[in-house]
N, C-alpha and C. Protein backbone atom coordinates (compact mmCIF):
# COMPACT_ATOMS: atom_id res chain seq x y z
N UNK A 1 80.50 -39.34 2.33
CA UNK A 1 81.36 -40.36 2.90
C UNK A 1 80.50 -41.55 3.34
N UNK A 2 80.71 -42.86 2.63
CA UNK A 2 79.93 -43.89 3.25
C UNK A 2 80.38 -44.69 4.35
N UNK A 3 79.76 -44.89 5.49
CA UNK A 3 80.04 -45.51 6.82
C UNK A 3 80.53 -47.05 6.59
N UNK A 4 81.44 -47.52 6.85
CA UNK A 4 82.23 -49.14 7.35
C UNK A 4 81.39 -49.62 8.16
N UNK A 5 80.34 -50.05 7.63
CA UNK A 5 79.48 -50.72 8.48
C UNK A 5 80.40 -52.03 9.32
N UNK A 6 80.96 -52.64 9.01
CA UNK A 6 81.82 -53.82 9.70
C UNK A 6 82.84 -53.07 10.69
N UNK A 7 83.04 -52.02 10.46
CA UNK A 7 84.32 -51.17 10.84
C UNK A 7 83.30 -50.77 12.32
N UNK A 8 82.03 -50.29 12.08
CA UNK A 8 81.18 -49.68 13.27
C UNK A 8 80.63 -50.01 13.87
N UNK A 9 79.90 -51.67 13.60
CA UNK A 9 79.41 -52.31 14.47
C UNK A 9 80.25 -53.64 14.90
N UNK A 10 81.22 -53.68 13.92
CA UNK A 10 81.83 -55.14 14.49
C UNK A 10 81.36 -56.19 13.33
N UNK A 11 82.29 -57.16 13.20
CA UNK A 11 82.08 -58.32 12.12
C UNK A 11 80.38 -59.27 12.30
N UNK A 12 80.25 -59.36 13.19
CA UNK A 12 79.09 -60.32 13.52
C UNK A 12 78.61 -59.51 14.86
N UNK A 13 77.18 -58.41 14.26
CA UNK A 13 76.83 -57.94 15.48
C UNK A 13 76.08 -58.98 16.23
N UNK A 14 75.53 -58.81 17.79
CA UNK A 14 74.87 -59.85 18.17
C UNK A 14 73.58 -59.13 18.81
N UNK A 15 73.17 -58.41 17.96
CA UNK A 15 72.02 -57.17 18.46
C UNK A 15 70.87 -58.45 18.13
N UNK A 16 69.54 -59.10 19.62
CA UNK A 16 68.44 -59.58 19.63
C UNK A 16 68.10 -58.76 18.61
N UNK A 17 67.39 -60.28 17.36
CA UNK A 17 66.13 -59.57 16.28
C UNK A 17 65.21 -57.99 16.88
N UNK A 18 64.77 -57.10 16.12
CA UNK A 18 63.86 -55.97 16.31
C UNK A 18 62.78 -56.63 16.17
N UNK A 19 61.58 -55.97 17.19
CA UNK A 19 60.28 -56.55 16.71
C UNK A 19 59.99 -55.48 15.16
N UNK A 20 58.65 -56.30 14.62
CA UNK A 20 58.15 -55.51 13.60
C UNK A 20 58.22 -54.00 14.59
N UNK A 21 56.99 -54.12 15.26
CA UNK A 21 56.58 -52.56 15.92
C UNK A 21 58.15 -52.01 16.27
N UNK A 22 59.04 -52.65 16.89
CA UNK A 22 60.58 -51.74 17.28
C UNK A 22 60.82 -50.92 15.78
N UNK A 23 60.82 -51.71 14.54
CA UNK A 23 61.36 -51.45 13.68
C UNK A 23 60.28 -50.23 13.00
N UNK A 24 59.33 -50.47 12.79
CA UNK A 24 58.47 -49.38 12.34
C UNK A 24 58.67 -48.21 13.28
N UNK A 25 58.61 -47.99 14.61
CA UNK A 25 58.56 -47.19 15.63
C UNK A 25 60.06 -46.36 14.74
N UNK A 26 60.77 -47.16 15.02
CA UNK A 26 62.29 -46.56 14.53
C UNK A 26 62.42 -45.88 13.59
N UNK A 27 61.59 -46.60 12.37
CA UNK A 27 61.86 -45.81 11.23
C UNK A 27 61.19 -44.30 11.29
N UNK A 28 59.84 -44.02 11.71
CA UNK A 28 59.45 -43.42 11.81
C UNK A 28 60.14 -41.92 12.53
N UNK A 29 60.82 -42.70 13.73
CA UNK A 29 61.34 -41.28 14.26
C UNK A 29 62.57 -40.89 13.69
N UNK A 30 63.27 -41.67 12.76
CA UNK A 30 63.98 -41.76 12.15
C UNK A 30 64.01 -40.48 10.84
N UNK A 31 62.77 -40.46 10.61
CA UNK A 31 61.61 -39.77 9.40
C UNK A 31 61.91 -37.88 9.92
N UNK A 32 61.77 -38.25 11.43
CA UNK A 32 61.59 -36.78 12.24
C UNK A 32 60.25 -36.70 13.03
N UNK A 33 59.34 -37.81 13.17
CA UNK A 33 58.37 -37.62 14.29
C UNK A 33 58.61 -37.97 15.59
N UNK A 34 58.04 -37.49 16.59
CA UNK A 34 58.07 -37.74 17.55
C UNK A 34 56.83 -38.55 18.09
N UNK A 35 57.35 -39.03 19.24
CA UNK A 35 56.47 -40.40 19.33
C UNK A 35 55.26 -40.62 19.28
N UNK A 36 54.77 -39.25 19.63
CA UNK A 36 52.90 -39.28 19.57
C UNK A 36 52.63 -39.15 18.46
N UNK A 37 53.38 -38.35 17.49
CA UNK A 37 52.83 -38.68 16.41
C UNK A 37 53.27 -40.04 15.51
N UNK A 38 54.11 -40.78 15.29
CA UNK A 38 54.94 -42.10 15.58
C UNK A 38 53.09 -43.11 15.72
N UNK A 39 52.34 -42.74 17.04
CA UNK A 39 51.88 -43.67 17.83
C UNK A 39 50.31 -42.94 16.88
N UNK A 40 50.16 -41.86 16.70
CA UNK A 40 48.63 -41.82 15.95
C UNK A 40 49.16 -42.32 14.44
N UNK A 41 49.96 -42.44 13.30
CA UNK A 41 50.31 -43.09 12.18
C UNK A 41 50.15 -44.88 12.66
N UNK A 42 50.61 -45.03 13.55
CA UNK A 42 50.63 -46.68 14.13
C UNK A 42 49.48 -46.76 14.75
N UNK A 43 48.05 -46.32 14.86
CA UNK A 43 47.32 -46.44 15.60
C UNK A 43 47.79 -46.81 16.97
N UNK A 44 48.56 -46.21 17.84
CA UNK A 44 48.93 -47.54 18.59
C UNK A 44 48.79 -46.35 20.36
N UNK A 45 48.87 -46.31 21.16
CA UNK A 45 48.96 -45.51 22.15
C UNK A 45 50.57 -44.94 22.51
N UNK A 46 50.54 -43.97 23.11
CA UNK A 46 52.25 -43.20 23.25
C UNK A 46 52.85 -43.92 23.97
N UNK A 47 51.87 -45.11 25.39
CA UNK A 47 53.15 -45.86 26.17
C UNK A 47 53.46 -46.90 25.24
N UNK A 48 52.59 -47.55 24.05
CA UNK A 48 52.85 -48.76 23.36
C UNK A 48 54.24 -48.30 22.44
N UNK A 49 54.50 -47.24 21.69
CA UNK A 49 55.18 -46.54 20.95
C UNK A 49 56.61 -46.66 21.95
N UNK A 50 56.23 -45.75 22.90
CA UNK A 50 57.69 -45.75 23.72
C UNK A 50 58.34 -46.76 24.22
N UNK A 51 57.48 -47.81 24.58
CA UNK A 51 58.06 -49.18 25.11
C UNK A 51 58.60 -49.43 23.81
N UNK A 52 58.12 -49.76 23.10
CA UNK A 52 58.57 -50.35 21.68
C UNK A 52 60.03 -49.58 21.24
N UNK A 53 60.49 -48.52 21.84
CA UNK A 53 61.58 -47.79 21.00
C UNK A 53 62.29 -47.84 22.30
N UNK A 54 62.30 -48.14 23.51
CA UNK A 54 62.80 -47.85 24.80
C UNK A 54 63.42 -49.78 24.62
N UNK A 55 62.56 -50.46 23.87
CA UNK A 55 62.97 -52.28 23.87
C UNK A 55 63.92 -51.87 23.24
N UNK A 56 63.65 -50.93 21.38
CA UNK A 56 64.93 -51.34 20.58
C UNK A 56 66.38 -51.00 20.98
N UNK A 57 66.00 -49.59 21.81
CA UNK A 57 67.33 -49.26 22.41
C UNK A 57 68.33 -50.08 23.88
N UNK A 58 67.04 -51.10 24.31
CA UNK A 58 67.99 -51.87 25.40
C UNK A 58 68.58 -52.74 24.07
N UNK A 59 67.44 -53.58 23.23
CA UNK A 59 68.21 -54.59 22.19
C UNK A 59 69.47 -54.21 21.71
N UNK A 60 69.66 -53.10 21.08
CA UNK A 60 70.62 -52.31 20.17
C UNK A 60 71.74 -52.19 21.05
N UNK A 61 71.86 -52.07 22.22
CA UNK A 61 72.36 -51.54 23.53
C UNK A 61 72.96 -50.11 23.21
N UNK A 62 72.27 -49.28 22.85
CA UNK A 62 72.30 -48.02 22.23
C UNK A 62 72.18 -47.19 23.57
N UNK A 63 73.06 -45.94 23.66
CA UNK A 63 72.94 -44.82 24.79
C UNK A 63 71.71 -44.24 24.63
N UNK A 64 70.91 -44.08 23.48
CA UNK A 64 69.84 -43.33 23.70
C UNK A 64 69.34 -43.29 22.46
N UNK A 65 68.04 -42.60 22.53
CA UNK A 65 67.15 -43.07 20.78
C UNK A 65 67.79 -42.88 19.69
N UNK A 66 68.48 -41.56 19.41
CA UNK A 66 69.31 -41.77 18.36
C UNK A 66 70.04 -42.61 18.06
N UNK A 67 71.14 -42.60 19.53
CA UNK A 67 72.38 -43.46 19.20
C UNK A 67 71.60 -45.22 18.34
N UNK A 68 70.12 -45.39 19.00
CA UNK A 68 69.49 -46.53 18.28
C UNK A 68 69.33 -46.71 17.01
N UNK A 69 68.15 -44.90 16.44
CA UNK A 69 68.25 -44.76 15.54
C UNK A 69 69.05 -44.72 14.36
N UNK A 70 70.65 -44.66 14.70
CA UNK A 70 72.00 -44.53 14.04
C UNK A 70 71.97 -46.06 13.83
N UNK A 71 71.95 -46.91 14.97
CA UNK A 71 72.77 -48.31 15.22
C UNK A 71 71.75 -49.45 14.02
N UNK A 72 70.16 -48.79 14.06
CA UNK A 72 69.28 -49.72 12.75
C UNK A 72 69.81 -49.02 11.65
N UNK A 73 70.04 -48.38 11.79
CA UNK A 73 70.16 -47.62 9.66
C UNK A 73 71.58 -48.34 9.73
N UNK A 74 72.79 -48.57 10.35
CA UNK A 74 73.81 -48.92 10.07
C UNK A 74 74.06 -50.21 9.42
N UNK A 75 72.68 -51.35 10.40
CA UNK A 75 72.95 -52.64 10.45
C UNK A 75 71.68 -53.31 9.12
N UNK A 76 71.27 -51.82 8.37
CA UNK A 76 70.21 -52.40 7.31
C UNK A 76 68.63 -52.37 7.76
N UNK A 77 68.38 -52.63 9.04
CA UNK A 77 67.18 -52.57 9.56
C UNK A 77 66.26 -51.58 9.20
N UNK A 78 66.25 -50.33 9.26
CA UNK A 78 65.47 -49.50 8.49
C UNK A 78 66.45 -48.42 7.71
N UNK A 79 65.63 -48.00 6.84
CA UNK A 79 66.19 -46.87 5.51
C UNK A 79 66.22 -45.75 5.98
N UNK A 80 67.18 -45.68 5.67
CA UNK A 80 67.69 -44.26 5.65
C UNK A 80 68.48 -43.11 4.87
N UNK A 81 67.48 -43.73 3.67
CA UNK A 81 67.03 -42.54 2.49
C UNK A 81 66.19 -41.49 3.00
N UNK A 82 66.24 -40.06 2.95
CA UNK A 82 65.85 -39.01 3.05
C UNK A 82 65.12 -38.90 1.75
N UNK A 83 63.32 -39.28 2.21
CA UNK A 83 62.76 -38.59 1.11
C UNK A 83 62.48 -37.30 0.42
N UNK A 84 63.31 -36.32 1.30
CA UNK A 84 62.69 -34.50 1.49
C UNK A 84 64.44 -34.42 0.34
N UNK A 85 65.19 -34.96 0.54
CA UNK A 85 66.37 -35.04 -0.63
C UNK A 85 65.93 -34.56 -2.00
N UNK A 86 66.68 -33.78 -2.76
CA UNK A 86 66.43 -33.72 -3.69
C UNK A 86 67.24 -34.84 -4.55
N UNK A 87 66.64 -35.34 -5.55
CA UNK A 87 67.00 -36.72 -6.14
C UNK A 87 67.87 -36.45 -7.28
């Protein structure tokens, strides 16, 4: 069943741009990591990682990481093709 994207977020969302790092952070946990590992793939430290996914979810105004993670794959922002899928 494919999601109404217009139907779920609304005609003209008004979600602030993602930074790069929001958006990589996202995809990633998106993938199934969790943030430390998220933050050693990003070279980056676990508070830099979490701020970065704690921003996208105030931006997104998302209840919580998923509900974020749901709200970028909806609006195009990151993919959410399952590479472990069989093709």
């Amino acid at each position: 069943m494919k999601t109404d994207t217009i139907r779920a977020i609304g005609r003209d969302p008004s979600f602030p741009a993602l930074s790069d790092r929001e958006i990589r952070c996202l995809q990633l946990v998106a993938e199934g990591m969790r943030s430390d590992e998220a933050a050693n793939v990003l070279a980056l430290s676990d508070d830099e990682v979490n701020q970065a996914l704690i921003g996208a979810q105030e931006k997104l105004e998302a209840s919580n990481l998923m509900h974020a993670v749901s709200l970028a794959m909806l609006i195009g922002v990151i993919d959410h093709t399952d590479s472990h899928q069989p093709k």
